[in-house]
N, C-alpha and C. Protein backbone atom coordinates (compact mmCIF):
# COMPACT_ATOMS: atom_id res chain seq x y z
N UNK A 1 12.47 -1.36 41.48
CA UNK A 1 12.41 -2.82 41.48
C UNK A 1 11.85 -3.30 40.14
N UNK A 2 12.46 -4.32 39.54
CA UNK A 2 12.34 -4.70 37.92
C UNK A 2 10.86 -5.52 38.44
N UNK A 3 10.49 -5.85 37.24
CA UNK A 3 8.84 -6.46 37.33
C UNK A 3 9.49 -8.02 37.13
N UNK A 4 8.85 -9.31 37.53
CA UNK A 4 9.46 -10.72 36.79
C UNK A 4 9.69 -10.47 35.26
N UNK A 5 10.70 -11.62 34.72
CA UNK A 5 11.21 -11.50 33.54
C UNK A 5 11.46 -9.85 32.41
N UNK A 6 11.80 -8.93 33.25
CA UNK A 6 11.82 -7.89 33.47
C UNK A 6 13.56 -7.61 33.47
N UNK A 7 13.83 -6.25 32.99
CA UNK A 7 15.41 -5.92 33.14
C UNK A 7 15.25 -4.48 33.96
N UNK A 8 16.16 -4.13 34.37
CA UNK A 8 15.58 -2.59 35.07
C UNK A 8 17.12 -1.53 34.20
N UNK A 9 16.82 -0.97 33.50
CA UNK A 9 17.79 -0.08 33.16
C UNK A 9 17.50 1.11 32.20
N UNK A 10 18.87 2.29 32.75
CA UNK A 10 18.59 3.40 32.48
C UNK A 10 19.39 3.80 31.60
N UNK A 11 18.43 4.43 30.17
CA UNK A 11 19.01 4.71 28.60
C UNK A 11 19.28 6.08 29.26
N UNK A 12 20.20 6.96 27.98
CA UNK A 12 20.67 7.75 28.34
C UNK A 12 20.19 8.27 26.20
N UNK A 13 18.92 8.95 26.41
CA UNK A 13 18.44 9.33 25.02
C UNK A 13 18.26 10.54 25.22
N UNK A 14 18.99 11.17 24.27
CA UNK A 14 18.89 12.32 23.84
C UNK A 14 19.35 13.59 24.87
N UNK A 15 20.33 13.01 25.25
CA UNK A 15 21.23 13.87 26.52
C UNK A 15 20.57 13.28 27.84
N UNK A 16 19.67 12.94 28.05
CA UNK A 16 19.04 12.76 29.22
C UNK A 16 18.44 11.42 29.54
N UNK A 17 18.71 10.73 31.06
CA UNK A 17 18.68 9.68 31.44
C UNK A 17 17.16 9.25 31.39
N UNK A 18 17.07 8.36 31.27
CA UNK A 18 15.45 7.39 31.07
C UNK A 18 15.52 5.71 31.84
N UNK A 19 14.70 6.11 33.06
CA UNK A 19 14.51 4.53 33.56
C UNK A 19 13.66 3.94 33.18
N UNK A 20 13.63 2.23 32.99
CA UNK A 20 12.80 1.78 32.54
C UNK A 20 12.95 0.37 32.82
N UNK A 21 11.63 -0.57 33.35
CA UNK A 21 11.70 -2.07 32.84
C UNK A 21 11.10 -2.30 31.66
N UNK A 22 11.91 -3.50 31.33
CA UNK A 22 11.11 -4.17 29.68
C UNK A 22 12.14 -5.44 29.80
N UNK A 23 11.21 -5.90 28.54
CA UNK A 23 11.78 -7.79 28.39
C UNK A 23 13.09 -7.68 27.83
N UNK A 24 13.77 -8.32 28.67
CA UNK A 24 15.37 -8.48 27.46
C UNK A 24 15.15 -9.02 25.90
N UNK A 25 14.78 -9.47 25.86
CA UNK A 25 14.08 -9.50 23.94
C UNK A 25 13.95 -8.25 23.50
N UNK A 26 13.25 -7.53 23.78
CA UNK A 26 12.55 -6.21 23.10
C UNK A 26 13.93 -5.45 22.44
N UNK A 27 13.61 -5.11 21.20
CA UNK A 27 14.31 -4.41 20.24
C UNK A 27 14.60 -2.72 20.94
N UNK A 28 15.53 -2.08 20.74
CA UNK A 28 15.33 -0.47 21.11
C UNK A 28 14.69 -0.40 20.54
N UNK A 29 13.71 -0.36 19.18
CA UNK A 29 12.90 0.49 18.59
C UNK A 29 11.84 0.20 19.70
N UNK A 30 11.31 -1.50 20.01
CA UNK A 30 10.37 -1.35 20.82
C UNK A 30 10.55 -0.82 22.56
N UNK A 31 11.62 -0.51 23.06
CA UNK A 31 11.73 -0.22 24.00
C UNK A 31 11.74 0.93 23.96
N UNK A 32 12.31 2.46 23.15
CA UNK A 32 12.16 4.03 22.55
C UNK A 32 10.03 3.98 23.01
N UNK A 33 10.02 3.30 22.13
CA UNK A 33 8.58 3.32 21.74
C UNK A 33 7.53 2.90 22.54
N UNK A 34 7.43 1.93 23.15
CA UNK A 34 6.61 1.17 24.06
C UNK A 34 6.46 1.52 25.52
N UNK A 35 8.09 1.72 25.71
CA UNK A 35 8.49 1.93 27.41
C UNK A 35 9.03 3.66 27.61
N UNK A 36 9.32 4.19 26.76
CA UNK A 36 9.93 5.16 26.85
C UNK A 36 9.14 6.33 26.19
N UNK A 37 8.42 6.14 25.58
CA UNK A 37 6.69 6.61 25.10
C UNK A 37 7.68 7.96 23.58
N UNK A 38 8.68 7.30 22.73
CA UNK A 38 9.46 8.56 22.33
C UNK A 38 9.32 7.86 20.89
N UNK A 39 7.88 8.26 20.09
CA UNK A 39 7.13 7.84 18.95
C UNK A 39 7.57 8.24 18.01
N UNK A 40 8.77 9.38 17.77
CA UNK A 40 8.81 9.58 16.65
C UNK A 40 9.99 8.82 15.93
N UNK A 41 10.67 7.33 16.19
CA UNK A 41 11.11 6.58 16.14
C UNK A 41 10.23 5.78 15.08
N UNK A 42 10.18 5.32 14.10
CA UNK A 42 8.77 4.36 13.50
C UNK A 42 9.25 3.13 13.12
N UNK A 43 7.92 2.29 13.52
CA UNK A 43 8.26 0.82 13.16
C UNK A 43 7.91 0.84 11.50
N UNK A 44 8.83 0.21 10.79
CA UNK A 44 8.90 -0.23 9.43
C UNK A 44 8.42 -1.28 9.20
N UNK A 45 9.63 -1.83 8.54
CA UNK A 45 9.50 -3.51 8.00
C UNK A 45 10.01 -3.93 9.19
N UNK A 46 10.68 -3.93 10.08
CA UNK A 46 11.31 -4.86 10.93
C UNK A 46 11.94 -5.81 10.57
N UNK A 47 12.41 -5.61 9.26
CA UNK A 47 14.21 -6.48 9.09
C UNK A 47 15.00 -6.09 8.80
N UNK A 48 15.19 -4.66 9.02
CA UNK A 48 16.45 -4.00 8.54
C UNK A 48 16.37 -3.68 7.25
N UNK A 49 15.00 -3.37 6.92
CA UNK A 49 15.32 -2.90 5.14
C UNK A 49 14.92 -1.70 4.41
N UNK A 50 14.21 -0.87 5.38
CA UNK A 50 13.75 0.33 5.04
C UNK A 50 14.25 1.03 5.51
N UNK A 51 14.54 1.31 7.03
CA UNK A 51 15.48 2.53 7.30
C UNK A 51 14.36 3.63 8.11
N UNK A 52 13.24 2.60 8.16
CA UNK A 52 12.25 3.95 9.41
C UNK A 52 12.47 4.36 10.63
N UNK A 53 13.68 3.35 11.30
CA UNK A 53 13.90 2.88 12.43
C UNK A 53 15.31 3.50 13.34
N UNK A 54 15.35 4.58 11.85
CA UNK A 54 17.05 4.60 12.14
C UNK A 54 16.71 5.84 13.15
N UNK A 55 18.13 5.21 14.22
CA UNK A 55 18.32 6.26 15.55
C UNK A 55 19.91 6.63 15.27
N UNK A 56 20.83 7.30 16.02
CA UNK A 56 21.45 7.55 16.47
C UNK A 56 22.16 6.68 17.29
N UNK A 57 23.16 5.89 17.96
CA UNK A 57 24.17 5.52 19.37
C UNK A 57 25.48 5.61 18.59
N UNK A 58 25.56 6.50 19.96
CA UNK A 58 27.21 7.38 20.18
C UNK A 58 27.34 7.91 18.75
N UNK A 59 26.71 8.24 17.77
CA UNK A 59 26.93 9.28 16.57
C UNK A 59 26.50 8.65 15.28
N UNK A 60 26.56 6.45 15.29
CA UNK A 60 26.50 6.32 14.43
C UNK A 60 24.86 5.86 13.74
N UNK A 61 24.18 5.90 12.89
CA UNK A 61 23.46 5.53 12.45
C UNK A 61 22.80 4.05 12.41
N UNK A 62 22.10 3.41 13.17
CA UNK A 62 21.64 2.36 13.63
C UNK A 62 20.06 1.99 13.45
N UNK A 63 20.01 1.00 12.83
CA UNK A 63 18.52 0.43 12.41
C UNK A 63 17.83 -0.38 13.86
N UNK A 64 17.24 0.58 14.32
CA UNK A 64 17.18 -0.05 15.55
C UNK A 64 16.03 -0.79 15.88
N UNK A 65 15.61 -1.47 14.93
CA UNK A 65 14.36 -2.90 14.57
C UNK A 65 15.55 -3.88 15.11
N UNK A 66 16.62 -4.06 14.81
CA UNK A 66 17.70 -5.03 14.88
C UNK A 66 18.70 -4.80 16.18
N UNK A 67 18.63 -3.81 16.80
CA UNK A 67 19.27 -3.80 18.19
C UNK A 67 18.56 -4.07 19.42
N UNK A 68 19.28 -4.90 20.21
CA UNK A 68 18.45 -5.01 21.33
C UNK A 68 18.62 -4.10 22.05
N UNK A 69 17.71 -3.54 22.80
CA UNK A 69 17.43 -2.67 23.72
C UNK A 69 18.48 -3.06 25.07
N UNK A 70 19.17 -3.85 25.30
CA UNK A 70 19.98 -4.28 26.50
C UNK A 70 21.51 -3.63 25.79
N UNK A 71 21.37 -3.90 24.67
CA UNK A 71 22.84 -3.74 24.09
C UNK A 71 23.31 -2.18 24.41
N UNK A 72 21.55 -1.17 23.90
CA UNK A 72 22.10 0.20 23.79
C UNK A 72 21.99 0.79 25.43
N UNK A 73 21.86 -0.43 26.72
CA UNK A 73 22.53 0.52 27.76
C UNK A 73 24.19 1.15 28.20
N UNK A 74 24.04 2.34 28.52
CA UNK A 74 25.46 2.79 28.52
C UNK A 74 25.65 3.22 27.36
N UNK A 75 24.83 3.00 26.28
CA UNK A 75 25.93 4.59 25.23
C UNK A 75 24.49 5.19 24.91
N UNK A 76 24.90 6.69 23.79
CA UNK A 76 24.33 7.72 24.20
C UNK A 76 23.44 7.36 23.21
N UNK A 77 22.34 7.23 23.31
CA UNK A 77 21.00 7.34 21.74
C UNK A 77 20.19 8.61 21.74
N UNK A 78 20.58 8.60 20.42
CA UNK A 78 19.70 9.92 19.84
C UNK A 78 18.58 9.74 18.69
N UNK A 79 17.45 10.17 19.11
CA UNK A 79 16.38 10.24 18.51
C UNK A 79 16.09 10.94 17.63
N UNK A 80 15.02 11.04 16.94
CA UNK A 80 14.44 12.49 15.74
C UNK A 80 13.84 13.17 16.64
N UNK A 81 13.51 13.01 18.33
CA UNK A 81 13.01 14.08 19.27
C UNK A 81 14.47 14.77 19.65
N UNK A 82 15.68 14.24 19.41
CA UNK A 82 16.71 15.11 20.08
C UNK A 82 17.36 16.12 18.95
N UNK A 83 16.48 15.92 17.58
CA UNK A 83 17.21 16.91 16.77
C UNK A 83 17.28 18.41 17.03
N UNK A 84 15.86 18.83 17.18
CA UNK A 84 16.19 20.10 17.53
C UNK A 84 16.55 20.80 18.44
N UNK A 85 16.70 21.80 19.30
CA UNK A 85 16.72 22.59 20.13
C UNK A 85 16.59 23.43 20.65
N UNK A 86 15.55 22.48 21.65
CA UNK A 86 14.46 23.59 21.89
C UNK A 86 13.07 23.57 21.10
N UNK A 87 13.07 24.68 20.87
CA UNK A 87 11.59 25.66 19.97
C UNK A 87 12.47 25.86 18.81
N UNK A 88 13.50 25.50 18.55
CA UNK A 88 14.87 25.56 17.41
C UNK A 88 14.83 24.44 16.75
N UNK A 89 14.12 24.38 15.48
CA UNK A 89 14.28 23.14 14.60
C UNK A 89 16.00 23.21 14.07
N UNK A 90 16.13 21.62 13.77
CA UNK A 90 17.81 21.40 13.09
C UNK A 90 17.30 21.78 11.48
N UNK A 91 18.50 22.57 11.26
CA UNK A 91 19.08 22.70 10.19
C UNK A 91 18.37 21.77 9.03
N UNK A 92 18.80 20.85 9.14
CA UNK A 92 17.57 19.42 8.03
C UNK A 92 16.31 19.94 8.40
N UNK A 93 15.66 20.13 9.33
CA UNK A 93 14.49 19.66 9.53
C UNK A 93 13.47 21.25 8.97
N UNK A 94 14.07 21.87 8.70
CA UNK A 94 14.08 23.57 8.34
C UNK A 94 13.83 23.10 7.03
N UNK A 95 15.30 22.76 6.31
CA UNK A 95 15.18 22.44 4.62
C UNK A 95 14.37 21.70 4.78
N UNK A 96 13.88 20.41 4.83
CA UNK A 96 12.97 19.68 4.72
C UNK A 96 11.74 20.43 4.90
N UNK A 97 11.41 21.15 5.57
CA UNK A 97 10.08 21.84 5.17
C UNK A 97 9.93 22.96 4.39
N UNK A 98 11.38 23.60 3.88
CA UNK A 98 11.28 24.64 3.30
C UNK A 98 11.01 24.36 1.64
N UNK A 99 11.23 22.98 1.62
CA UNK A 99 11.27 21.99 0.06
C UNK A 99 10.36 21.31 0.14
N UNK A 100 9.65 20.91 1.09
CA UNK A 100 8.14 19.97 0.94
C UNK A 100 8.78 18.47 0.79
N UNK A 101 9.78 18.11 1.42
CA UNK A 101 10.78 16.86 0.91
C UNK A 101 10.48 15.91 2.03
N UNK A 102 9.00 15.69 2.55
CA UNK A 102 8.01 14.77 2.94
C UNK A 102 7.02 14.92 2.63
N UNK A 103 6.85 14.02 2.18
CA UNK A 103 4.91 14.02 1.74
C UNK A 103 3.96 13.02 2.91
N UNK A 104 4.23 11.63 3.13
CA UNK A 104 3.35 11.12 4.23
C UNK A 104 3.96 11.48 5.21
N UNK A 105 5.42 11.05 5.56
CA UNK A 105 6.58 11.54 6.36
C UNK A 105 6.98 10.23 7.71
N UNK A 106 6.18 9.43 6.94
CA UNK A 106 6.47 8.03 8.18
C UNK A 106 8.12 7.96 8.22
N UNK A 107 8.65 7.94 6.58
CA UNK A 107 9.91 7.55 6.58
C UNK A 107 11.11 9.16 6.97
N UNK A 108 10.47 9.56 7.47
CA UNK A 108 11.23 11.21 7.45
C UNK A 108 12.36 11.45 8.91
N UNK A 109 11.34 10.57 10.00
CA UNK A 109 12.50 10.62 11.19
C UNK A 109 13.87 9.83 10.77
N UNK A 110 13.94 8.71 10.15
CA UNK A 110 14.40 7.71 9.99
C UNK A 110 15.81 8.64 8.92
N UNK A 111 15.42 9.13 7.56
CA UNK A 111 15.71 9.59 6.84
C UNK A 111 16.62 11.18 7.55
N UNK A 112 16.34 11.72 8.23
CA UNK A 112 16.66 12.89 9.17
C UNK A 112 17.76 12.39 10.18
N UNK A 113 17.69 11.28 10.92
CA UNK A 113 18.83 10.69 11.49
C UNK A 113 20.08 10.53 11.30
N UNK A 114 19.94 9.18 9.35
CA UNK A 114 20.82 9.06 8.33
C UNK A 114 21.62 10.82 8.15
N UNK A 115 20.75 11.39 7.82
CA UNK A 115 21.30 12.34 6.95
C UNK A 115 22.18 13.75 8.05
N UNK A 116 21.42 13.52 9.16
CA UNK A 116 22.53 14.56 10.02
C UNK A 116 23.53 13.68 10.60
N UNK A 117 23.58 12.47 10.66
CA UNK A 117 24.91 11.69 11.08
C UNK A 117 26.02 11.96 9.39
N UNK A 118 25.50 11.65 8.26
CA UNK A 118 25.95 11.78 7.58
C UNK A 118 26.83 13.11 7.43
N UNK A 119 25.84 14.70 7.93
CA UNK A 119 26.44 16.05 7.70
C UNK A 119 27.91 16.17 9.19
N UNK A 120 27.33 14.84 10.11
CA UNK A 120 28.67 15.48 11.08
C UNK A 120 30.03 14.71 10.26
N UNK A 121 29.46 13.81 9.74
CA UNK A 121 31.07 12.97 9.43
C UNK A 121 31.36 13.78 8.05
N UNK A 122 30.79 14.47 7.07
CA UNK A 122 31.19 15.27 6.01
C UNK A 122 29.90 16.29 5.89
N UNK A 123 30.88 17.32 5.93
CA UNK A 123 30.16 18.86 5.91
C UNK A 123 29.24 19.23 4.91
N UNK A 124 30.31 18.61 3.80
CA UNK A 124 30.05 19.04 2.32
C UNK A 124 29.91 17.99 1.34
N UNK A 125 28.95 17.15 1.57
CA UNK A 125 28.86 15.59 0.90
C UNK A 125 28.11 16.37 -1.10
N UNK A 126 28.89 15.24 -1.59
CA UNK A 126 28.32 15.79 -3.26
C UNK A 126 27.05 14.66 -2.88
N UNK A 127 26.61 15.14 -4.22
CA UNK A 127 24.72 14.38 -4.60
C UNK A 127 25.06 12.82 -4.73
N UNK A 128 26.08 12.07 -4.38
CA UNK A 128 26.33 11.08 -4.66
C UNK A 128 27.10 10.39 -3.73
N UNK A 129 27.48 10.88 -2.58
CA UNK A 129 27.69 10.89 -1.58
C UNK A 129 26.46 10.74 -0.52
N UNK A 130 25.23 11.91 -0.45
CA UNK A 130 23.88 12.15 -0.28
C UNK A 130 23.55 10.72 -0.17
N UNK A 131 23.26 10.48 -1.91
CA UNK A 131 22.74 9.28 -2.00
C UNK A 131 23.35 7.97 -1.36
N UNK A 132 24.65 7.71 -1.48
CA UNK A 132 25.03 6.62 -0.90
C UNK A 132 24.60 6.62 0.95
N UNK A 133 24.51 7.38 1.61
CA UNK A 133 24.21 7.96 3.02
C UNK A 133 23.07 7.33 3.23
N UNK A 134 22.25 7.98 2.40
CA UNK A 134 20.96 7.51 2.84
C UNK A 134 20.27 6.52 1.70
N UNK A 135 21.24 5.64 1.38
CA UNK A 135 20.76 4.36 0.46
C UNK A 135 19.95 3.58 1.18
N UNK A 136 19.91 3.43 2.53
CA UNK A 136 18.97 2.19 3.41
C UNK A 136 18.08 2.76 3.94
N UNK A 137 17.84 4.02 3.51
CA UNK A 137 16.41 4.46 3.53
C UNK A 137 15.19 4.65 2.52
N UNK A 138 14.03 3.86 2.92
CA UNK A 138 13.22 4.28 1.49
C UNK A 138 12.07 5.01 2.04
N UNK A 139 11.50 5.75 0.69
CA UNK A 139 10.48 6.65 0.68
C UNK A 139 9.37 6.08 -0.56
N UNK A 140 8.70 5.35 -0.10
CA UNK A 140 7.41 4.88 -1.39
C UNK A 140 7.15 6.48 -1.55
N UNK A 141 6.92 7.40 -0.84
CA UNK A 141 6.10 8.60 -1.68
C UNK A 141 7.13 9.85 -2.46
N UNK A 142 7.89 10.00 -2.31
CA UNK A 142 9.15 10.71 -2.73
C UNK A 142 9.95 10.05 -4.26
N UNK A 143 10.38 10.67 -5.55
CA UNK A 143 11.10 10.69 -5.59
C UNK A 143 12.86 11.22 -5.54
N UNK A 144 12.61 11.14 -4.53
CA UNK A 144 14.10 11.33 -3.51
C UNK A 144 14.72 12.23 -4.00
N UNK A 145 14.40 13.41 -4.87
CA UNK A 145 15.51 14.54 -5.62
C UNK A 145 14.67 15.27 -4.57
N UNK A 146 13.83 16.02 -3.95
CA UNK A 146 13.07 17.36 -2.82
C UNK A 146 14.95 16.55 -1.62
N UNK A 147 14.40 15.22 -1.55
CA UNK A 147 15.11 14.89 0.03
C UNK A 147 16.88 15.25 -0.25
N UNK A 148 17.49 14.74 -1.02
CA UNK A 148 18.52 15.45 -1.52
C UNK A 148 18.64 16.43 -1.90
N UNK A 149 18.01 17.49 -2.45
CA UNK A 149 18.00 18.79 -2.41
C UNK A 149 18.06 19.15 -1.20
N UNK A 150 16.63 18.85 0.01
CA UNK A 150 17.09 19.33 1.08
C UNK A 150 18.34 19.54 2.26
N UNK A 151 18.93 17.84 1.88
CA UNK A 151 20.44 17.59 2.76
C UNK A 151 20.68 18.81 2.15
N UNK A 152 21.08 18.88 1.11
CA UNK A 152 22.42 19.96 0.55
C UNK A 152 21.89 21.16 1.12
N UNK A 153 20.94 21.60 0.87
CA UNK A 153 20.60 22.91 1.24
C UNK A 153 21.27 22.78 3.03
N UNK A 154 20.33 22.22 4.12
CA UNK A 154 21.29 21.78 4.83
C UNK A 154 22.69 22.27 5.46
N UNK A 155 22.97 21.35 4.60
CA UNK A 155 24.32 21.29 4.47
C UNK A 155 24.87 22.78 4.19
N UNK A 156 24.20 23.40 3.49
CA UNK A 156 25.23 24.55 3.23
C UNK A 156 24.83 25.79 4.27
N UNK A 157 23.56 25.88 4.46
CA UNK A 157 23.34 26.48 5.75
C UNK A 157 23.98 25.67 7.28
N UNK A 158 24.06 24.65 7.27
CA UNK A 158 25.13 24.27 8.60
C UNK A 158 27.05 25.15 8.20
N UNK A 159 27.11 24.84 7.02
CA UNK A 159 28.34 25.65 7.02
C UNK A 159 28.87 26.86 7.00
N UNK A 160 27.11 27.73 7.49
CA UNK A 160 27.29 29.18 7.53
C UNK A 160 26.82 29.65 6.19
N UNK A 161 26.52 28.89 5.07
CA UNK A 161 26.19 30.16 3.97
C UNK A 161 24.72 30.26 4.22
N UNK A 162 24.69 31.53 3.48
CA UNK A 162 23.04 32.37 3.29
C UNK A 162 22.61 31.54 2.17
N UNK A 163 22.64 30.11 2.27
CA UNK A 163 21.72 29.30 1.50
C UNK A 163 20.05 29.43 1.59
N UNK A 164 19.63 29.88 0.41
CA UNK A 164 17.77 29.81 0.46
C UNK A 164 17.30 28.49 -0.77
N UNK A 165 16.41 28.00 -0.77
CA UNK A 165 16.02 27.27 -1.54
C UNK A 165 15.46 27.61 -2.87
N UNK A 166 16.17 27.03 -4.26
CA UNK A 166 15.55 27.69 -5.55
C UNK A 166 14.48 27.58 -5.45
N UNK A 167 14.06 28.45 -6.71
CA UNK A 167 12.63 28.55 -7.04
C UNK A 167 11.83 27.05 -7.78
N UNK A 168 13.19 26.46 -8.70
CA UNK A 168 13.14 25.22 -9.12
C UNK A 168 12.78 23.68 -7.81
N UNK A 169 13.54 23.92 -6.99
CA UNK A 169 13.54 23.52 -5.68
C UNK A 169 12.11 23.29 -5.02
N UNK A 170 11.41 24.56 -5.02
CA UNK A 170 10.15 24.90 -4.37
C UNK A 170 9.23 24.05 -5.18
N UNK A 171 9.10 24.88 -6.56
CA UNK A 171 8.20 24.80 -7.81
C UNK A 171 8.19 23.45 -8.56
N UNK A 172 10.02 23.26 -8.56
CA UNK A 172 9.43 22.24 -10.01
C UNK A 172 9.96 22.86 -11.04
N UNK A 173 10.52 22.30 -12.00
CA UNK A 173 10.84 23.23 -13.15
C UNK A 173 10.25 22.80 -14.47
């Protein structure tokens, strides 16, 4: 039974169904977050301009400060909790620590979203491609060559090669 001014409905995040009341106003980010207790979603700026916010529905990349939470019932949302699997980190989330390509890491779920929606729609994106992908994401602490290094790396371990990370990569050159 919904609470007054209350909606009663069930998201379907990260393969698996989630009931919940909340205000028809409330944004998905605040409904992930508030009602659905699934934090690693982060509030940004809240106008669509940083890119902390970004989720997943039905595959595509969505700033979800700007979606209402009513809209995303009935299709599938995916979180930065549904990347891995299991005790099995994703592919990104491997490079990304194998390159140090977060430093505070507020903007890193957000950035991790972009960039594996990006690897399903192209396997093999060039550094300029990368960049255009994840243009609506920012990182005050990064400059953004570790985070593009990491996609690619990534990227080439999703396509099966025995990709390891340079020494330049690690170090610094």
């Amino acid at each position: 039974m919904s609470e007054p001014n209350k909606v009663l409905a069930t998201f379907h995040v990260n393969s698996e169904p989630h009931e919940c009341a909340f205000a028809p106003h409330k944004t998905l980010l605040e409904v992930l977050r508030e009602d659905l207790d699934l934090c690693g979603t982060k509030h940004g700026c809240e106008l669509g301009e940083c890119g902390a916010c970004t989720v997943q529905i039905d595959g595509t990349p969505v700033l979800s400060c700007l979606y209402l939470g009513l809209d995303a019932v009935g299709k599938q949302i995916r979180t930065v909790e549904g990347l891995a699997n299991g005790p099995t980190l994703h592919p990104l989330q491997d490079a990304f620590a194998d390159l140090g390509a977060a430093q505070c890491g507020y903007c890193t779920p957000g950035i991790l979203m972009a960039a594996e929606s990006l690897l399903q729609a192209n396997p093999s994106p060039s550094r300029d491609e990368i960049k255009q992908g994840l243009a609506g994401n920012l990182c005050r602490c990064t400059g953004y060559l570790k985070i593009f290094e990491a996609v690619e790396l990534a990227a080439a371990r999703m396509r099966g090669e025995d990709a390891e990370p340079s020494k330049e990569s690690i170090y610094g050159s």
